[in-house]
C-alpha atoms as a PDB file:
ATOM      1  CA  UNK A   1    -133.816 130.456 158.415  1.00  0.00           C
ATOM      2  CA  UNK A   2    -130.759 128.579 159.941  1.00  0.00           C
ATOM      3  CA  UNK A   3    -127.840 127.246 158.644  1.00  0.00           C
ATOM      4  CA  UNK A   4    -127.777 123.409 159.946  1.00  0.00           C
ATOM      5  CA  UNK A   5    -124.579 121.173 159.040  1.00  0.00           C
ATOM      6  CA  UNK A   6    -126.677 117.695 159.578  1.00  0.00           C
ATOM      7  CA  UNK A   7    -125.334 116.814 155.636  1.00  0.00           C
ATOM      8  CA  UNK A   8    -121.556 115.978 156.187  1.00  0.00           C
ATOM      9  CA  UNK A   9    -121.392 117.199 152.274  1.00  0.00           C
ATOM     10  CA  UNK A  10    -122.091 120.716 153.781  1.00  0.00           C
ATOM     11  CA  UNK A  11    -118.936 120.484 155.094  1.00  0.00           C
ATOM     12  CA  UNK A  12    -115.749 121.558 153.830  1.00  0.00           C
ATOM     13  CA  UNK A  13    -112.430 119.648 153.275  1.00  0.00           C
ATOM     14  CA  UNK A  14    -109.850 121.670 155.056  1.00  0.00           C
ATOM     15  CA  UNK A  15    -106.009 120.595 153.984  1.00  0.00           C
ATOM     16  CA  UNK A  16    -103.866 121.142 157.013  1.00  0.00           C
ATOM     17  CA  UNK A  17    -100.985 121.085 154.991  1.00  0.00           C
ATOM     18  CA  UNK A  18    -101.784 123.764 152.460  1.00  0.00           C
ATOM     19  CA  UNK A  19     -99.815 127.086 151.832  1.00  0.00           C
ATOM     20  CA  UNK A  20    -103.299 128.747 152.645  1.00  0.00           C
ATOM     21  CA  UNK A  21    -104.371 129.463 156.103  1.00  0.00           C
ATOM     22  CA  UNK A  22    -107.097 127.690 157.107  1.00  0.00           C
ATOM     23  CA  UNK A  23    -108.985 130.878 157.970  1.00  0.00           C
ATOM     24  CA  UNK A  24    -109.023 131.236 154.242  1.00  0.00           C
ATOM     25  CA  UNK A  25    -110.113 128.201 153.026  1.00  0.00           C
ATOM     26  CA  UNK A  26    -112.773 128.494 155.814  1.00  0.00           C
ATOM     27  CA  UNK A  27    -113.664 131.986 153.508  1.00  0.00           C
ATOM     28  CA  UNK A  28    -113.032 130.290 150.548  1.00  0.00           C
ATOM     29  CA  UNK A  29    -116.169 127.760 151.424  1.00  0.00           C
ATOM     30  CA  UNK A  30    -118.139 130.695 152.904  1.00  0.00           C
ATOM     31  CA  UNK A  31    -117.783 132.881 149.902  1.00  0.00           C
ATOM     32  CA  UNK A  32    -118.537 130.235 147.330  1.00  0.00           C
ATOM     33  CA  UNK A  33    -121.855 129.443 148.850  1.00  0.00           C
ATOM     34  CA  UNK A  34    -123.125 132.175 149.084  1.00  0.00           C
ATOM     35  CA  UNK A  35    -122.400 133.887 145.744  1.00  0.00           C
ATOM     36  CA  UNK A  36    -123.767 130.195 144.378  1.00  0.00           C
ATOM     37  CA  UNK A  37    -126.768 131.100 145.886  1.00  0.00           C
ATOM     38  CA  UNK A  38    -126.377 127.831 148.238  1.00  0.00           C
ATOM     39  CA  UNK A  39    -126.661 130.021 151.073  1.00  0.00           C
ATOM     40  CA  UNK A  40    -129.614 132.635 150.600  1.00  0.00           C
ATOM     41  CA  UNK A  41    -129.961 135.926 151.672  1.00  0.00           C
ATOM     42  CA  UNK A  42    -130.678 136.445 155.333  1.00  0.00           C
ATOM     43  CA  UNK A  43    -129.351 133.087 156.141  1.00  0.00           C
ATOM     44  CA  UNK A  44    -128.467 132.890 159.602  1.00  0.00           C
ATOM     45  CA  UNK A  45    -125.454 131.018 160.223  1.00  0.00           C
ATOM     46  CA  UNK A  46    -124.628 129.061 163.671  1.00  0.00           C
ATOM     47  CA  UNK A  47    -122.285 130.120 166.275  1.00  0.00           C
ATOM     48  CA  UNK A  48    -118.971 130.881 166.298  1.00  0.00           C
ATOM     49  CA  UNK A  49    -118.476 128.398 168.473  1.00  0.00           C
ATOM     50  CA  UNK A  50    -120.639 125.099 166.804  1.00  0.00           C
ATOM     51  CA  UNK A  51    -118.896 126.404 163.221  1.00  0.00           C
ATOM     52  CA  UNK A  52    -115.604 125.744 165.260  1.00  0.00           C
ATOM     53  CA  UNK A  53    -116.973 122.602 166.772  1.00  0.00           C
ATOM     54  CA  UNK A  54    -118.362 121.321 163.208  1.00  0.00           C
ATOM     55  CA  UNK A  55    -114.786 122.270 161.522  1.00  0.00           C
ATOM     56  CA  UNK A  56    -112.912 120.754 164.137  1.00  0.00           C
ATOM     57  CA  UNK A  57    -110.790 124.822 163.775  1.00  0.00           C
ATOM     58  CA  UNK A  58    -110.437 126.978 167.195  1.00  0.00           C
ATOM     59  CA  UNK A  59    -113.328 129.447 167.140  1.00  0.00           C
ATOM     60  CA  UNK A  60    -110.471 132.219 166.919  1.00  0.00           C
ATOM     61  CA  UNK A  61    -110.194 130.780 163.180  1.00  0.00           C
ATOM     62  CA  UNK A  62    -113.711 131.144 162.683  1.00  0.00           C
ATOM     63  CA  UNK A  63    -114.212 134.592 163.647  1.00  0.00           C
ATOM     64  CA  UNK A  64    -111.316 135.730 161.591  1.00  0.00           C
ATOM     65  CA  UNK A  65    -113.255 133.912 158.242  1.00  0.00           C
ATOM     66  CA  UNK A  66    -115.932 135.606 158.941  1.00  0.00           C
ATOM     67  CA  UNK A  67    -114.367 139.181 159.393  1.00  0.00           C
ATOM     68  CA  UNK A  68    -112.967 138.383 155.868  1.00  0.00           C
ATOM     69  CA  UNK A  69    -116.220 137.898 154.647  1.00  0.00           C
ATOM     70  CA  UNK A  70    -117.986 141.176 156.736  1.00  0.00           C
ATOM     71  CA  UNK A  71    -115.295 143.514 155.079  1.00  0.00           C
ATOM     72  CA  UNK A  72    -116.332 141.743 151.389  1.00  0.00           C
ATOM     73  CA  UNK A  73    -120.043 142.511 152.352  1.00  0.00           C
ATOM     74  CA  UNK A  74    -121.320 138.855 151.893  1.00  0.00           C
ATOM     75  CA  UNK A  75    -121.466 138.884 155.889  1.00  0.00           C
ATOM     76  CA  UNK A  76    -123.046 141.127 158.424  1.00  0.00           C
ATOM     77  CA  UNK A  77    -122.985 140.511 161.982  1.00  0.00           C
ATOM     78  CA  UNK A  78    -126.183 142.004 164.340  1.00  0.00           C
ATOM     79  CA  UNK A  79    -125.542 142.119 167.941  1.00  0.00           C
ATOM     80  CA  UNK A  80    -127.023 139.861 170.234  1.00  0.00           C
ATOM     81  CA  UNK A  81    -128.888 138.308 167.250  1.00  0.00           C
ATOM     82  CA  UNK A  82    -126.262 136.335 164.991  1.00  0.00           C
ATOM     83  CA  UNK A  83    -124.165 136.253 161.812  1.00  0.00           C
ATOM     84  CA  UNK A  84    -126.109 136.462 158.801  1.00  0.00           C
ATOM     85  CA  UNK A  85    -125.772 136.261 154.780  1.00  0.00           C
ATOM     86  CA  UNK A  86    -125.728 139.570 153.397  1.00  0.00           C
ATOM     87  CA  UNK A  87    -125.633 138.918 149.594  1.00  0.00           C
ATOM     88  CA  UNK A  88    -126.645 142.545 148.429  1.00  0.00           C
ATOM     89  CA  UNK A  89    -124.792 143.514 145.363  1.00  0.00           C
ATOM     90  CA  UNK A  90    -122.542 146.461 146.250  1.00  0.00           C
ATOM     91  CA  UNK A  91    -120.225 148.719 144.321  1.00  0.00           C
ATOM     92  CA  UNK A  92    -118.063 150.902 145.992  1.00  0.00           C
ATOM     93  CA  UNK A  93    -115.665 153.540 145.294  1.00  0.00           C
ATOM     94  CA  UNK A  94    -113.749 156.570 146.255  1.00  0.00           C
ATOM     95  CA  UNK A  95    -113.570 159.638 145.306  1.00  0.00           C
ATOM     96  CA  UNK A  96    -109.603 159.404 145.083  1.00  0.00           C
ATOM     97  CA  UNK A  97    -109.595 156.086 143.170  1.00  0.00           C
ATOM     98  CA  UNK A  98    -107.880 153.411 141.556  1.00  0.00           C
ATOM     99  CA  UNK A  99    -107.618 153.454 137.862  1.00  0.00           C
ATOM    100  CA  UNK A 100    -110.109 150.577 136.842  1.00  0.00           C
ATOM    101  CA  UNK A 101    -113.459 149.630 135.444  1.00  0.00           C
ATOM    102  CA  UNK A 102    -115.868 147.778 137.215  1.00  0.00           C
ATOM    103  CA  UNK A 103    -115.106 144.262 135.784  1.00  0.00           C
ATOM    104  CA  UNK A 104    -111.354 144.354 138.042  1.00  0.00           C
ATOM    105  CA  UNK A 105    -114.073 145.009 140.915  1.00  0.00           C
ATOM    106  CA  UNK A 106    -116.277 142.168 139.905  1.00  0.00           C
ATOM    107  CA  UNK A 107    -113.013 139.440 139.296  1.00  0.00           C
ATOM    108  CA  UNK A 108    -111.327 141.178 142.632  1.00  0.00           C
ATOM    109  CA  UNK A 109    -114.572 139.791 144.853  1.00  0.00           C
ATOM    110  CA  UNK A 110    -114.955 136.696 142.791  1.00  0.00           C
ATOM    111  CA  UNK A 111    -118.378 137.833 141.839  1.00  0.00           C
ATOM    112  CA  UNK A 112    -119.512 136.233 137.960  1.00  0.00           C
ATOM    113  CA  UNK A 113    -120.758 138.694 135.375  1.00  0.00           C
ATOM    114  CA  UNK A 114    -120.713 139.047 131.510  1.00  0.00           C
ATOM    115  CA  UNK A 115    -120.823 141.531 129.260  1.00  0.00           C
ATOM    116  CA  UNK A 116    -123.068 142.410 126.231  1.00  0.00           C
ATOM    117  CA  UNK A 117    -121.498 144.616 123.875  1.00  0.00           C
ATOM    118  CA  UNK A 118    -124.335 146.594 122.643  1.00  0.00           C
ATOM    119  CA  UNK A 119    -122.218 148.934 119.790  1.00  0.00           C
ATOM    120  CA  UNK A 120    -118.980 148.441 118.869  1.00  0.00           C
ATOM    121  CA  UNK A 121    -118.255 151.274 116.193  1.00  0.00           C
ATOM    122  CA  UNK A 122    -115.693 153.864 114.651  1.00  0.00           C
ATOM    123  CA  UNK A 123    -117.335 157.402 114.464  1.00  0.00           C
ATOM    124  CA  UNK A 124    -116.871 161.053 114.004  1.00  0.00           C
ATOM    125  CA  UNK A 125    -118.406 162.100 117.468  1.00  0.00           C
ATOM    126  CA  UNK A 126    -120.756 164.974 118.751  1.00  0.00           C
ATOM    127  CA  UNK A 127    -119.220 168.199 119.295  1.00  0.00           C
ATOM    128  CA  UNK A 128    -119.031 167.439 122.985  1.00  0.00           C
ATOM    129  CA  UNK A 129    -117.392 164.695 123.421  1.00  0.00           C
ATOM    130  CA  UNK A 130    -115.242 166.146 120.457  1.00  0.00           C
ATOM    131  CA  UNK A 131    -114.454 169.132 122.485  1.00  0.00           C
ATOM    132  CA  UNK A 132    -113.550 166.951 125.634  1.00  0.00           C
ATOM    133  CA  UNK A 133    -110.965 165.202 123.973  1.00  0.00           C
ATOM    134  CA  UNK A 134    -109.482 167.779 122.161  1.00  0.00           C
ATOM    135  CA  UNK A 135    -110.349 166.361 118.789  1.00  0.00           C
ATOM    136  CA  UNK A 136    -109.527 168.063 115.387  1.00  0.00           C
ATOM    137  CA  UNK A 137    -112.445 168.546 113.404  1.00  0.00           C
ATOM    138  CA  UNK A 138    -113.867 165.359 111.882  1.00  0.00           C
ATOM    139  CA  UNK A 139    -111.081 162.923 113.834  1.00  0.00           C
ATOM    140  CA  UNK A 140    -112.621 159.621 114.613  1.00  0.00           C
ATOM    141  CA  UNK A 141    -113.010 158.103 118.042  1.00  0.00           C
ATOM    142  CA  UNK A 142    -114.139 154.381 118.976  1.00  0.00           C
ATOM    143  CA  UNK A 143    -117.380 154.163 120.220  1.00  0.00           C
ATOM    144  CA  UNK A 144    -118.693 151.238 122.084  1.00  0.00           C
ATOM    145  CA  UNK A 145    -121.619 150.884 124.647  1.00  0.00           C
ATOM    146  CA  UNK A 146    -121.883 147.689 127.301  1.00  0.00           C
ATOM    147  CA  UNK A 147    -124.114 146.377 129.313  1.00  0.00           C
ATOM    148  CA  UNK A 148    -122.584 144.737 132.837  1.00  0.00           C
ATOM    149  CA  UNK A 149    -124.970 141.810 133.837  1.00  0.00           C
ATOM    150  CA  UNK A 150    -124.814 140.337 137.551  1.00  0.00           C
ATOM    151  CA  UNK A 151    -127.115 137.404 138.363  1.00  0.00           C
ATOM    152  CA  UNK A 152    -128.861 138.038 135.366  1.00  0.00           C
ATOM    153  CA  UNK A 153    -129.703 141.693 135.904  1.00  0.00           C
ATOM    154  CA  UNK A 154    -128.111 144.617 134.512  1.00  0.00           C
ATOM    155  CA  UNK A 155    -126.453 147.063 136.698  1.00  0.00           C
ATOM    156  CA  UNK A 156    -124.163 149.212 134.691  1.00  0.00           C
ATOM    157  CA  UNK A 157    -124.607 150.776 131.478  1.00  0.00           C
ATOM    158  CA  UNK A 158    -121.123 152.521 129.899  1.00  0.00           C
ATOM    159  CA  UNK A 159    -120.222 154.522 127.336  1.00  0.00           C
ATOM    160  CA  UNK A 160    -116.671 154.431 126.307  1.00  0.00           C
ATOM    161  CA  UNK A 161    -115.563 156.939 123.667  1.00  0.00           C
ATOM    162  CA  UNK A 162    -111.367 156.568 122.464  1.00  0.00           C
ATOM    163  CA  UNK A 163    -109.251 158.732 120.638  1.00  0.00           C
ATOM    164  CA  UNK A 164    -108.923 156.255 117.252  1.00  0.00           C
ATOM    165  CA  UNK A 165    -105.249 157.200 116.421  1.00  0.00           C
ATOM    166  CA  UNK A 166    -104.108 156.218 119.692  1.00  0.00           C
ATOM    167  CA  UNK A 167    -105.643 152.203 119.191  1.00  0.00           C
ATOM    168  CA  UNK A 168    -105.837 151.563 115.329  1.00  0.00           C
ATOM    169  CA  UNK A 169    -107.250 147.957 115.523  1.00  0.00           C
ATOM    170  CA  UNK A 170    -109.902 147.954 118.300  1.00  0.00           C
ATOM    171  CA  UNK A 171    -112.508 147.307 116.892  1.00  0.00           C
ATOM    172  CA  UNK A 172    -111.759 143.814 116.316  1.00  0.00           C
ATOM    173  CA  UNK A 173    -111.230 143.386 119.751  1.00  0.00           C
ATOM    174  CA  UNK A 174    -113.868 141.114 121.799  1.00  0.00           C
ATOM    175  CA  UNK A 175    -115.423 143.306 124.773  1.00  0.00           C
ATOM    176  CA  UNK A 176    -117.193 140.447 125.975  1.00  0.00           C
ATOM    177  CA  UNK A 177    -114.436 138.987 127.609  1.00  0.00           C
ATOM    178  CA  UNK A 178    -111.983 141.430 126.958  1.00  0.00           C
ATOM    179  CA  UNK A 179    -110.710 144.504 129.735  1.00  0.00           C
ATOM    180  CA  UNK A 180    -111.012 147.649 128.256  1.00  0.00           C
ATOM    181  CA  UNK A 181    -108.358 149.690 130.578  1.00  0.00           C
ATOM    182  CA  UNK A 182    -105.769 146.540 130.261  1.00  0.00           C
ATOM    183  CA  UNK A 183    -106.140 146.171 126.520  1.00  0.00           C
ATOM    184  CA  UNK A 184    -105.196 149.984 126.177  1.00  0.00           C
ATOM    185  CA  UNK A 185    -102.286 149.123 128.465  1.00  0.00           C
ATOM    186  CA  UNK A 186    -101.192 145.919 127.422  1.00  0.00           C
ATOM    187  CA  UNK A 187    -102.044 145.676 123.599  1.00  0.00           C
ATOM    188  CA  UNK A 188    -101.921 149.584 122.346  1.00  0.00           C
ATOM    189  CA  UNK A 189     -99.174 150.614 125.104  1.00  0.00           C
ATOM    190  CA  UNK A 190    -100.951 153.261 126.271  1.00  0.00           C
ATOM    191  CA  UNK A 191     -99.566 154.828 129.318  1.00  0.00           C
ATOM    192  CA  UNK A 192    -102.682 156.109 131.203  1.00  0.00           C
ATOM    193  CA  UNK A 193    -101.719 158.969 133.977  1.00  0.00           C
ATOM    194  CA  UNK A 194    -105.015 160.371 135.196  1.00  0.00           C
ATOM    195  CA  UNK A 195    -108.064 160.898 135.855  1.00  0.00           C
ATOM    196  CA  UNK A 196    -110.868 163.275 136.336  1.00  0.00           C
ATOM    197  CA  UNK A 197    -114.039 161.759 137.535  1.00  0.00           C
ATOM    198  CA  UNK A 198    -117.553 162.989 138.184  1.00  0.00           C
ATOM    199  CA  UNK A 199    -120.582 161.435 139.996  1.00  0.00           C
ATOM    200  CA  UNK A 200    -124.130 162.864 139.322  1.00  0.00           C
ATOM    201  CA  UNK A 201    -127.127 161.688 141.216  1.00  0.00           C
ATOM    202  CA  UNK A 202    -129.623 161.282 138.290  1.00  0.00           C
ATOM    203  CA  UNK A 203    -132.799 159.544 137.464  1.00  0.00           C
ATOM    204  CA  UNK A 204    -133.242 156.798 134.840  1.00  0.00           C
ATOM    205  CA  UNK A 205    -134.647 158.239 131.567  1.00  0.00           C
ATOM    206  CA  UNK A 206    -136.880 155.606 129.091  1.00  0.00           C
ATOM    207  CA  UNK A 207    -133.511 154.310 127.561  1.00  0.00           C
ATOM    208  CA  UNK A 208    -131.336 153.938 130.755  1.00  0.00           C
ATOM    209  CA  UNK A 209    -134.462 152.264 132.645  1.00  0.00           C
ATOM    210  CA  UNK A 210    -135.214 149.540 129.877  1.00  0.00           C
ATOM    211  CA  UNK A 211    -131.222 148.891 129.706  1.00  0.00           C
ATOM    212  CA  UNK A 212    -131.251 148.762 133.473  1.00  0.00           C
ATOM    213  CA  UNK A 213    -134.768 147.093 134.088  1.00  0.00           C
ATOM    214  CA  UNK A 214    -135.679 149.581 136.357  1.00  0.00           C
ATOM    215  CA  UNK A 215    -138.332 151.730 136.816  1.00  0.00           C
ATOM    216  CA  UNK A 216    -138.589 155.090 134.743  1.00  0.00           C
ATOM    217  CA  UNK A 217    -137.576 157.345 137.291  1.00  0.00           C
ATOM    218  CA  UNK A 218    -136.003 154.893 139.201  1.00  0.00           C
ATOM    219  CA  UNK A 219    -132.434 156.986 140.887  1.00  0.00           C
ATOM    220  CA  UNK A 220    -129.241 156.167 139.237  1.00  0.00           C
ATOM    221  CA  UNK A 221    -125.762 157.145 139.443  1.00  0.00           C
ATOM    222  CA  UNK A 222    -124.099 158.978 136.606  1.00  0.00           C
ATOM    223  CA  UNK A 223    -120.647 158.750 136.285  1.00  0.00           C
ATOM    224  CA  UNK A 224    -118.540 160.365 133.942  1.00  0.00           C
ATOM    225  CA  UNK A 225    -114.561 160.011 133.612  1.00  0.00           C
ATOM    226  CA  UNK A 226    -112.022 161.705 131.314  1.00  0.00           C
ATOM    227  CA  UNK A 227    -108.710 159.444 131.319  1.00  0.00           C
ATOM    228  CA  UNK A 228    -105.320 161.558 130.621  1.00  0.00           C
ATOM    229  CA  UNK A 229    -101.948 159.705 128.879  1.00  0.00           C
ATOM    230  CA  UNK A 230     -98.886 161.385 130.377  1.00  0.00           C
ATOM    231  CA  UNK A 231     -98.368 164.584 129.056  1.00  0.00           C
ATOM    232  CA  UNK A 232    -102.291 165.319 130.152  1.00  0.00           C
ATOM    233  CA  UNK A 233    -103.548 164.487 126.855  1.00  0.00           C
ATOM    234  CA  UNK A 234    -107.130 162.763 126.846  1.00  0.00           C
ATOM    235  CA  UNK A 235    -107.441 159.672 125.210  1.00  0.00           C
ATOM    236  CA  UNK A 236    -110.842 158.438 126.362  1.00  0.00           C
ATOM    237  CA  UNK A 237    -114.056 159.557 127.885  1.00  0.00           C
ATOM    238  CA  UNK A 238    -116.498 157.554 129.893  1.00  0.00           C
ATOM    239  CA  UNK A 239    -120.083 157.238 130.739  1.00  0.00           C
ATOM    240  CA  UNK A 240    -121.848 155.395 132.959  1.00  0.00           C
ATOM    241  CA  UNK A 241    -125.436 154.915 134.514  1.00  0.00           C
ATOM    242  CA  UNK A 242    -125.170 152.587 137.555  1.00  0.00           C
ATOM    243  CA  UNK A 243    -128.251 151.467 139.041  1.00  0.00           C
ATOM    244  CA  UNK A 244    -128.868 153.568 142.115  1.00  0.00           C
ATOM    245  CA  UNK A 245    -129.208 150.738 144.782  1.00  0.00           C
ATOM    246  CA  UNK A 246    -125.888 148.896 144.074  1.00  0.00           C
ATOM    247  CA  UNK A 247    -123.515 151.805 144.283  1.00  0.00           C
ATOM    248  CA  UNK A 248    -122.033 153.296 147.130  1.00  0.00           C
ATOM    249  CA  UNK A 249    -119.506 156.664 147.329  1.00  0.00           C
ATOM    250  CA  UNK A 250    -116.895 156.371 150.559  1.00  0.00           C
ATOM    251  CA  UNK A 251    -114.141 158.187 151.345  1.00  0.00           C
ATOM    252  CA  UNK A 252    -111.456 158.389 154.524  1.00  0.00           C
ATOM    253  CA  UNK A 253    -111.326 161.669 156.590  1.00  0.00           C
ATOM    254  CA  UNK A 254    -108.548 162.298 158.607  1.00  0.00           C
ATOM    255  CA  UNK A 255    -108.516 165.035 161.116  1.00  0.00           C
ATOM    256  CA  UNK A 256    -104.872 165.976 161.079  1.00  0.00           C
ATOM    257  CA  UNK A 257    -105.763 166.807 157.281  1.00  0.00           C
ATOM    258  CA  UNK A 258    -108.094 169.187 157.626  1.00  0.00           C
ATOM    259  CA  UNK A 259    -105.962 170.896 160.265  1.00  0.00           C
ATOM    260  CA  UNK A 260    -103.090 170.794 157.803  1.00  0.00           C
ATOM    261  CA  UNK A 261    -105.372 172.546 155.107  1.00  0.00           C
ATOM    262  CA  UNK A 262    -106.968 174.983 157.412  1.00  0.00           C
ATOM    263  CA  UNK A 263    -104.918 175.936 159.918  1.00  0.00           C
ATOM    264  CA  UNK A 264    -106.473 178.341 162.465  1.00  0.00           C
ATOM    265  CA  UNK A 265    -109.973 176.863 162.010  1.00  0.00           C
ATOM    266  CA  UNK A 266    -110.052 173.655 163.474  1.00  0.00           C
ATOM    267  CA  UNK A 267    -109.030 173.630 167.264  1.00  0.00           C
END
């Protein structure tokens, strides 16, 4: 399937006088048809040079759209065969990471979701989790589980579990619509320092398949996090089962490093 611009309402309106480059509103129209599902998956698009011919834009503006929308992963480009949608649904993170939950991923990449708050709760938790956070014996925490929902499937499951003397109040708080991480910051002036986090190939038990609508069995990613105020006290623990096919682990290697932190090994 082939992308044909034979509809003028295909086309976008590009404003020549606009503080945006034209590259980017170029991405801009890219980017909203495909995550509107105008432009399916596979879709090939035309040439560099009829997209610059239909846009009346040099096809040196074209090709830099398109490498906007190849390092977003809504493009890929085969050689010798074309440009093409790529539409998959990908997470990715580092290792050595940002502090921030998925949803700053999802608003980052202008992808939609919502969120169903499945419990919501004040508790006396497990001695685990208890343990972890270097509870006193029967102090409370704030206990809530979400589901993250992406073109009407669900592809994260979390567990968040919050020391309850640090953010009196939360409860009341709105999760649907509400960041977790910025309402800690913003509203309970929490100043969060670190992080330890943990990934864990797994696979989906009865309860993290029917959440996830995947097969029991299915591979997911576990992730677990332990978030640190200044001062390395723990405040909150997280837990998350992320559907197996949407999440990716990268990470940059540079050689002069691993000189630097082996010297005499690497020649």
């Amino acid at each position: 399937q082939a992308l044909s611009f034979r509809r003028s309402n295909l086309l976008p309106k590009i404003d020549h006088s606009s503080h945006i480059p034209i590259n980017e509103q170029i991405a801009q129209w890219m980017r909203k048809n495909i995550l509107s599902n105008r432009w399916s998956q596979d879709l090939k698009l035309p040439s560099e040079d009829d997209l610059a011919a239909n846009l009346k834009v040099s096809r040196g503006t074209i090709r830099k759209a398109i490498e906007i929308l190849i390092d977003e992963r809504l493009l890929m480009r085969i050689h010798g065969k074309g440009t093409f949608v790529d539409n998959h649904l990908v997470f990715e993170q580092q290792p050595a990471g940002r502090i921030a939950g998925f949803s700053r991923d999802l608003i980052s990449r202008g992808i939609p979701f919502s969120t169903d708050v499945l419990l919501s709760k004040i508790i006396v938790p497990d001695t685990e989790v208890s343990d972890l956070l270097s509870l006193k014996p029967k102090q409370k925490i704030f206990h809530m589980k979400r589901l993250r929902i992406v073109r009407n499937n669900p592809v994260i499951f979390v567990e968040n579990h919050i020391v309850h003397d640090f953010c009196e109040g939360i409860a009341s708080i709105d999760f649907k619509t509400k960041q977790l991480y910025a309402t800690l910051e913003d509203e309970f002036k929490l100043k969060l320092d670190w992080a330890r986090r943990t990934y864990i190939a797994k696979i989906a038990d009865k309860n993290i398949a029917q959440l996830l609508k995947i097969k029991f069995g299915a591979p997911v990613m576990y992730l677990e996090e332990l978030y640190h105020l200044v001062g390395d006290r723990p405040v909150e623990l997280t837990r998350a089962w992320i559907n197996a096919e949407v999440f990716h682990i990268s990470t940059l290697i540079k050689r002069d490093d691993e000189k630097r932190d082996t010297p005499g090994i690497y020649r």
